[in-house]
Protein backbone atom coordinates (compact mmCIF):
# COMPACT_ATOMS: atom_id res chain seq x y z
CA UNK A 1 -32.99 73.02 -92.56
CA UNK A 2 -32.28 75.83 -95.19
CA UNK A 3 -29.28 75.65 -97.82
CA UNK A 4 -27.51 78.54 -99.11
CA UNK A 5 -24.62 78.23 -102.29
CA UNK A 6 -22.64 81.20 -102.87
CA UNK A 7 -22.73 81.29 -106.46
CA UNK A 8 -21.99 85.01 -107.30
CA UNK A 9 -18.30 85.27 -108.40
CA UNK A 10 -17.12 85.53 -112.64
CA UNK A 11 -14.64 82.70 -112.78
CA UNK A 12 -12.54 85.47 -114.34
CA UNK A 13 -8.88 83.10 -114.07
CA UNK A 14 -10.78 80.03 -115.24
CA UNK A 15 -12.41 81.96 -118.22
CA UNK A 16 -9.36 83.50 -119.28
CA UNK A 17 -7.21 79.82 -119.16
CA UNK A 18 -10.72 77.96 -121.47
CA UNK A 19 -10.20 81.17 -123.56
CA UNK A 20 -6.25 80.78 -124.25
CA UNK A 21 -6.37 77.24 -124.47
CA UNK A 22 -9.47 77.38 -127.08
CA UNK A 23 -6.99 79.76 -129.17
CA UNK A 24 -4.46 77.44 -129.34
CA UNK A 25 -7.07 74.55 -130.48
CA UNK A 26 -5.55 72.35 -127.81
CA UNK A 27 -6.97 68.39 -128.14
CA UNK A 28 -9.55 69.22 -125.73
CA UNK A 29 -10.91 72.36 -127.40
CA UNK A 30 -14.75 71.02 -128.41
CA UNK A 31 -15.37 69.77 -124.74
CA UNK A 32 -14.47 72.78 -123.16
CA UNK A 33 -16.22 74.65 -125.68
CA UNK A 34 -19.42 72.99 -125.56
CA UNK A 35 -19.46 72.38 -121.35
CA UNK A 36 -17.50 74.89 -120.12
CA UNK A 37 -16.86 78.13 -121.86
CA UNK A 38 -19.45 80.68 -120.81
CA UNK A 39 -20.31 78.70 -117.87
CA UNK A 40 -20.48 79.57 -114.01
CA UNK A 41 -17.95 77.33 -112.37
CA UNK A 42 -20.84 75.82 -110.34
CA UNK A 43 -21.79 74.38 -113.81
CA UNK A 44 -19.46 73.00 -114.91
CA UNK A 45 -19.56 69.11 -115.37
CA UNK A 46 -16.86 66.84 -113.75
CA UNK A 47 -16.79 63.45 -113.22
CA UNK A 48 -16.68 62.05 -109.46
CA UNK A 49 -15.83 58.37 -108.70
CA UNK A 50 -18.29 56.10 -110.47
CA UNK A 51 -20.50 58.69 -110.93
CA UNK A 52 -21.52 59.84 -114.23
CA UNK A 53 -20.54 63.11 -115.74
CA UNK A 54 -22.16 66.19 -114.06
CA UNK A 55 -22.40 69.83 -112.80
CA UNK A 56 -20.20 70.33 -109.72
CA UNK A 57 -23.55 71.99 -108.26
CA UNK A 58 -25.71 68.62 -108.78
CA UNK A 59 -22.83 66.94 -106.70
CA UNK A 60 -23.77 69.65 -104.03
CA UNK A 61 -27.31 68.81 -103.94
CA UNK A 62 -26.67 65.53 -103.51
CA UNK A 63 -24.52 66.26 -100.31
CA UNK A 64 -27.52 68.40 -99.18
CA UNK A 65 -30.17 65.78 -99.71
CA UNK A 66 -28.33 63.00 -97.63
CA UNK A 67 -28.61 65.72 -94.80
CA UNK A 68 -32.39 65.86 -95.17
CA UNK A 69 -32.58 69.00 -97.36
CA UNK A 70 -35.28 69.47 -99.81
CA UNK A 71 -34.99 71.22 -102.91
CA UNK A 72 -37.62 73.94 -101.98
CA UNK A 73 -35.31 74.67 -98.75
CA UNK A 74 -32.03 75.18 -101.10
CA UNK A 75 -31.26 79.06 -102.39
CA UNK A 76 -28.79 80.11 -104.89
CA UNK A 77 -27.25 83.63 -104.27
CA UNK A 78 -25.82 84.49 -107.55
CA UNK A 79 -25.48 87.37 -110.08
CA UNK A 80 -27.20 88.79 -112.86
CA UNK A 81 -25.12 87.28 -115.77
CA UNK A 82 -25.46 83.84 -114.68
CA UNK A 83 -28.66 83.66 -113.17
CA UNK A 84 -30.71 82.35 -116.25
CA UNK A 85 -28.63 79.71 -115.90
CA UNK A 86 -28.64 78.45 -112.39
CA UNK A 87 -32.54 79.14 -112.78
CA UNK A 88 -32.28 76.67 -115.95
CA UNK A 89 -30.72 74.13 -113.42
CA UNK A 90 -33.06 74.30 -110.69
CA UNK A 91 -36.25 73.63 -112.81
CA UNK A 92 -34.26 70.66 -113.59
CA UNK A 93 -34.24 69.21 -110.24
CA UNK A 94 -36.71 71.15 -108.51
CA UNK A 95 -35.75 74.12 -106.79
CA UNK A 96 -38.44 76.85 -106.56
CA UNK A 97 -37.24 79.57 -109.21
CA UNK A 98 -38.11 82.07 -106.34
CA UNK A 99 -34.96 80.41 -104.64
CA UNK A 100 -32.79 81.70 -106.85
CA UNK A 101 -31.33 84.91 -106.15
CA UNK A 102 -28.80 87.25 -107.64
CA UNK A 103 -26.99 90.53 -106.50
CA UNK A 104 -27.83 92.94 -108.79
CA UNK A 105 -23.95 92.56 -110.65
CA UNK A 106 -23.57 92.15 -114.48
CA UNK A 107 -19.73 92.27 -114.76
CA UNK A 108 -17.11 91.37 -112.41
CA UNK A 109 -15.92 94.96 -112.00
CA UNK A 110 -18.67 95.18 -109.92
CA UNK A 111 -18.29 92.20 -107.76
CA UNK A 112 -18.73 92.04 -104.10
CA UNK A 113 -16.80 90.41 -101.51
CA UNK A 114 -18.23 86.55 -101.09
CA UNK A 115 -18.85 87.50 -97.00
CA UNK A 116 -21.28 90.94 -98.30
CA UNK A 117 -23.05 88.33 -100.89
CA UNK A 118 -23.14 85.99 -97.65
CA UNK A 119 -24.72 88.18 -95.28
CA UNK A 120 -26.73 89.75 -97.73
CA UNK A 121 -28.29 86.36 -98.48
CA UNK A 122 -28.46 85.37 -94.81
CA UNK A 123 -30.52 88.48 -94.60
CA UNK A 124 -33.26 87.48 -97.70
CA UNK A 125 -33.38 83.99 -96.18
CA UNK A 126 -33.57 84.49 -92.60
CA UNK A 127 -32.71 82.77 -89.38
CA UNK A 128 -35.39 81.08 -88.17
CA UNK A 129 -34.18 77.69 -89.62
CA UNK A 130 -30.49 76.43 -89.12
CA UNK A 131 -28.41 77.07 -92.51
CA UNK A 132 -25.90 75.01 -94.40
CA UNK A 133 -23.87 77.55 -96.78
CA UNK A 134 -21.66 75.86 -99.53
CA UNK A 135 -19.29 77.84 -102.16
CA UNK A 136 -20.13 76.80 -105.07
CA UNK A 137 -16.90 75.86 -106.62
CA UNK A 138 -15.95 73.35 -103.57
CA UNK A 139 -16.92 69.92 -103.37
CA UNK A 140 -15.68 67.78 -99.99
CA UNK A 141 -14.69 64.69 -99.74
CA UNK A 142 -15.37 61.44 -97.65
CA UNK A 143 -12.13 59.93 -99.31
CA UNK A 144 -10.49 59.82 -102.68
CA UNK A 145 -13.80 59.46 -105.16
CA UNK A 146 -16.13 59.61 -102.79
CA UNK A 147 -17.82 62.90 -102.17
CA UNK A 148 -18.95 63.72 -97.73
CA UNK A 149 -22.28 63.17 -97.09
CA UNK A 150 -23.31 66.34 -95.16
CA UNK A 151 -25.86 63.77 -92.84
CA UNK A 152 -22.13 63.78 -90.70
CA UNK A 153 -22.41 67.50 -90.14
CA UNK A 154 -26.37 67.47 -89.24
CA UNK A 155 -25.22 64.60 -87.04
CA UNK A 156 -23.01 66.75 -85.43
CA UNK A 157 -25.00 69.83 -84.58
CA UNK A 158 -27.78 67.94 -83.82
CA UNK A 159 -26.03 65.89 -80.47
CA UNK A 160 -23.70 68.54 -79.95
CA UNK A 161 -26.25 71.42 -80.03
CA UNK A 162 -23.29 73.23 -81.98
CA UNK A 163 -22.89 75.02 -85.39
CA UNK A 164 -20.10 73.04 -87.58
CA UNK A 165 -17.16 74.29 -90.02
CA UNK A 166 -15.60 71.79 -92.10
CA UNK A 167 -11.82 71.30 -92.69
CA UNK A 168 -9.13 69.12 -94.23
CA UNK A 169 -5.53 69.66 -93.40
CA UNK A 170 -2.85 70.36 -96.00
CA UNK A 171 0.57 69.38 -95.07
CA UNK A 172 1.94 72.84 -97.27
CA UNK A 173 0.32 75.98 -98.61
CA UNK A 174 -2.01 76.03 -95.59
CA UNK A 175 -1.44 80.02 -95.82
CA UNK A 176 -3.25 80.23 -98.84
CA UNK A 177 -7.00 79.28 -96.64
CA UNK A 178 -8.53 80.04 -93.50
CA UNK A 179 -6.76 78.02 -91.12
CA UNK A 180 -8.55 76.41 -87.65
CA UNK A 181 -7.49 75.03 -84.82
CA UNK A 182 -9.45 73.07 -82.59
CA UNK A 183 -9.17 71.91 -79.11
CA UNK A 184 -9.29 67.88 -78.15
CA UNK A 185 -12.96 67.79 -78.57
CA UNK A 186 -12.84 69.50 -81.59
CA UNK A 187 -13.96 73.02 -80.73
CA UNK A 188 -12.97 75.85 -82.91
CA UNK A 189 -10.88 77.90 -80.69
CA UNK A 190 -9.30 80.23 -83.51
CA UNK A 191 -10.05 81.03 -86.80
CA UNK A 192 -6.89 83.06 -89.18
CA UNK A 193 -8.03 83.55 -92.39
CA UNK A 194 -4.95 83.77 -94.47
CA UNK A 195 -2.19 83.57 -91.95
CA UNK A 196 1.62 84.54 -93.19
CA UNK A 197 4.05 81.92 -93.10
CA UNK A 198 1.75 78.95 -91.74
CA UNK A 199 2.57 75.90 -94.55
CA UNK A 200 0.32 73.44 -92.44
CA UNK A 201 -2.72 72.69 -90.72
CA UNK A 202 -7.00 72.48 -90.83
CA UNK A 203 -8.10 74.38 -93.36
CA UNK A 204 -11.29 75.54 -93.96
CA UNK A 205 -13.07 74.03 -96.51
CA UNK A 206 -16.19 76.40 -97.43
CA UNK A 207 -19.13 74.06 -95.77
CA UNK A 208 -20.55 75.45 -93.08
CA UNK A 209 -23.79 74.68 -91.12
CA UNK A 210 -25.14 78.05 -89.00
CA UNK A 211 -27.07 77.52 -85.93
CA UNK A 212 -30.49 80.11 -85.85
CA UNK A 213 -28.15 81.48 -82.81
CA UNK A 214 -25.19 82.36 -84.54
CA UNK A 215 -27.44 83.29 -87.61
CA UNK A 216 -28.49 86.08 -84.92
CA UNK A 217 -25.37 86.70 -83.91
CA UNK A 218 -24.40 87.41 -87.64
CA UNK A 219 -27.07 89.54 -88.23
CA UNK A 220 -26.42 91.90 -85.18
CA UNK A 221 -23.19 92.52 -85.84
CA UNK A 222 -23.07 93.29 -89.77
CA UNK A 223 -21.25 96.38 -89.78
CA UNK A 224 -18.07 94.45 -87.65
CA UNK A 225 -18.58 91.16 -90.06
CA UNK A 226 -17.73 93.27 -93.28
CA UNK A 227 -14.76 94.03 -92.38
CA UNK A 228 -13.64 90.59 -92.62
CA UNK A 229 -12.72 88.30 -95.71
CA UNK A 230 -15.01 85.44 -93.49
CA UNK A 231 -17.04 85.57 -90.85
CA UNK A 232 -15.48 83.48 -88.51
CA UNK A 233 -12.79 85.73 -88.13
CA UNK A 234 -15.53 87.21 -85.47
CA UNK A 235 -14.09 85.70 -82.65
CA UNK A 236 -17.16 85.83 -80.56
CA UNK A 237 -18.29 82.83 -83.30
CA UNK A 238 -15.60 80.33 -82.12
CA UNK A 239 -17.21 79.20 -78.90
CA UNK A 240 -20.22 78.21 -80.71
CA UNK A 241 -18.32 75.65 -83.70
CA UNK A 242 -17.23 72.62 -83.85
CA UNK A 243 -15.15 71.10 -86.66
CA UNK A 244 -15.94 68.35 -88.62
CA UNK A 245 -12.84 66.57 -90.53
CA UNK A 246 -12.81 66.10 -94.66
CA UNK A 247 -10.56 64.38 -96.18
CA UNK A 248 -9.86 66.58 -99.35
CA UNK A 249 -11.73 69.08 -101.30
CA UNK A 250 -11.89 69.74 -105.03
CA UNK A 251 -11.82 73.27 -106.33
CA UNK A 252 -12.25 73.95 -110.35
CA UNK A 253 -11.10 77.65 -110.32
CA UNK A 254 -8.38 76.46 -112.47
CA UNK A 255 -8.17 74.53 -116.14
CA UNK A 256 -6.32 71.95 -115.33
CA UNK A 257 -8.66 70.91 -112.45
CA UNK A 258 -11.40 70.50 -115.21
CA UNK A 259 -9.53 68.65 -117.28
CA UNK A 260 -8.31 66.07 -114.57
CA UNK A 261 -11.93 65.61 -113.27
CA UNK A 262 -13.38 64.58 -116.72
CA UNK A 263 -10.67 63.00 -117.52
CA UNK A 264 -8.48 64.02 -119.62
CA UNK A 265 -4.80 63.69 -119.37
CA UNK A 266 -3.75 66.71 -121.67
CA UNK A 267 -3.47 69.02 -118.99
CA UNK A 268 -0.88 72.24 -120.74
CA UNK A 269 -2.07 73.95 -123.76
């Protein structure tokens, strides 16, 4: 199996909070300012159940490797700015530096929608083996402390013959994610990215694991697929997922989420 992380985005809100709370030299100012400013959010070290302090990324890897994935199978898809560093961190642990790729985009002015980094990566990669893709600033969870070993998802597809989505459901705010709903058997049977005025349900927690057949699919329909915030708003996708159930997910697009995974209980500037 192949691994792709979407890596390519500017952490533009989290940037701007490390850079107004460094102003106001706030107790936590030197950590942020020695791990975290300048940093992609992939990067960025937090602390997970009894593990010891580390990049949310090396958390990731972790996931990957209890599903059997090597480090010379795992890509980054990044941009130019950051790239130095996610090549830093792969020497560290082993990815081939040829596996990490970037976009061509120095500032995020420039950015392009995470699906067009997607596809565009999917195309580099290929589809010849299946393909787990992971944002990079989401980390699942098995339970509270406890990261999901991904070996549940390669379980899946592999007796089900079936790609997999993963989702957690959120009892409010569900409209702020892709929301899924699933049959008995848990099939995917719709996919709303977005949807006004739902508060609850599965949500989609940015883990997939692509078949070579839908890879195919993907590929052959590019032009349709852009249009679309996420892919699996393609409806001709859905027959071809099932879901597999997190319990939670942790996200560090904002400060405070830093600060409560290392820690710290100083939380407003």
């Amino acid at each position: 199996m192949n691994a792709l992380i979407l890596a390519a985005g500017f952490g533009i809100r989290l940037e701007r909070d490390v850079n107004d709370y460094l102003d106001s030299q706030g107790l936590c100012s030197e950590f942020l300012r020695s791990q975290v400013a300048g940093k992609p959010k992939a990067l960025v070290p937090i602390k997970i159940g009894a593990e010891e302090r580390k990049p949310l990324i090396s958390y990731q890897l972790l996931q990957l490797q209890s599903a059997g994935v090597q480090p010379e199978k795992i890509y980054i898809y990044t941009n130019k700015l950051y790239q130095q560093q996610f090549l830093d961190w792969a020497r560290s642990v082993g990815i081939p530096e040829d596996n990490v790729l970037e976009n061509g985009v120095i500032c995020n002015d420039e950015r392009k929608e995470q699906t067009r980094d997607m596809l565009d990566a999917i195309k580099l990669i290929g589809t010849e083996r299946p393909l787990f893709v992971l944002a990079s600033d989401t980390l699942i969870h098995q339970q509270e402390g406890q990261i999901y070993g991904l070996d549940k998802v390669t379980r899946i597809y592999r007796e089900q013959c079936k790609s997999v989505i993963t989702g957690y459901y959120k009892s409010s705010g569900a409209c702020n994610h892709g929301i899924l709903e699933t049959d008995e058997e848990n099939s995917l049977i719709s996919f709303a990215e977005k949807p006004n005025g739902v508060e609850s349900g599965i949500v989609n927690s940015s883990v997939y694991l692509f078949s070579p057949e839908v890879l195919g699919i993907i590929l052959g329909n590019l032009d349709q697929l852009l249009d679309y915030n996420n892919p699996l708003q393609f409806s001709q996708l859905w027959p071809f997922f099932k879901v597999a159930r997190v319990s939670s997910r942790t996200d560090v697009g904002r400060l405070e989420d830093v600060l409560r995974l290392n820690g710290f209980t100083e939380v407003q500037k």
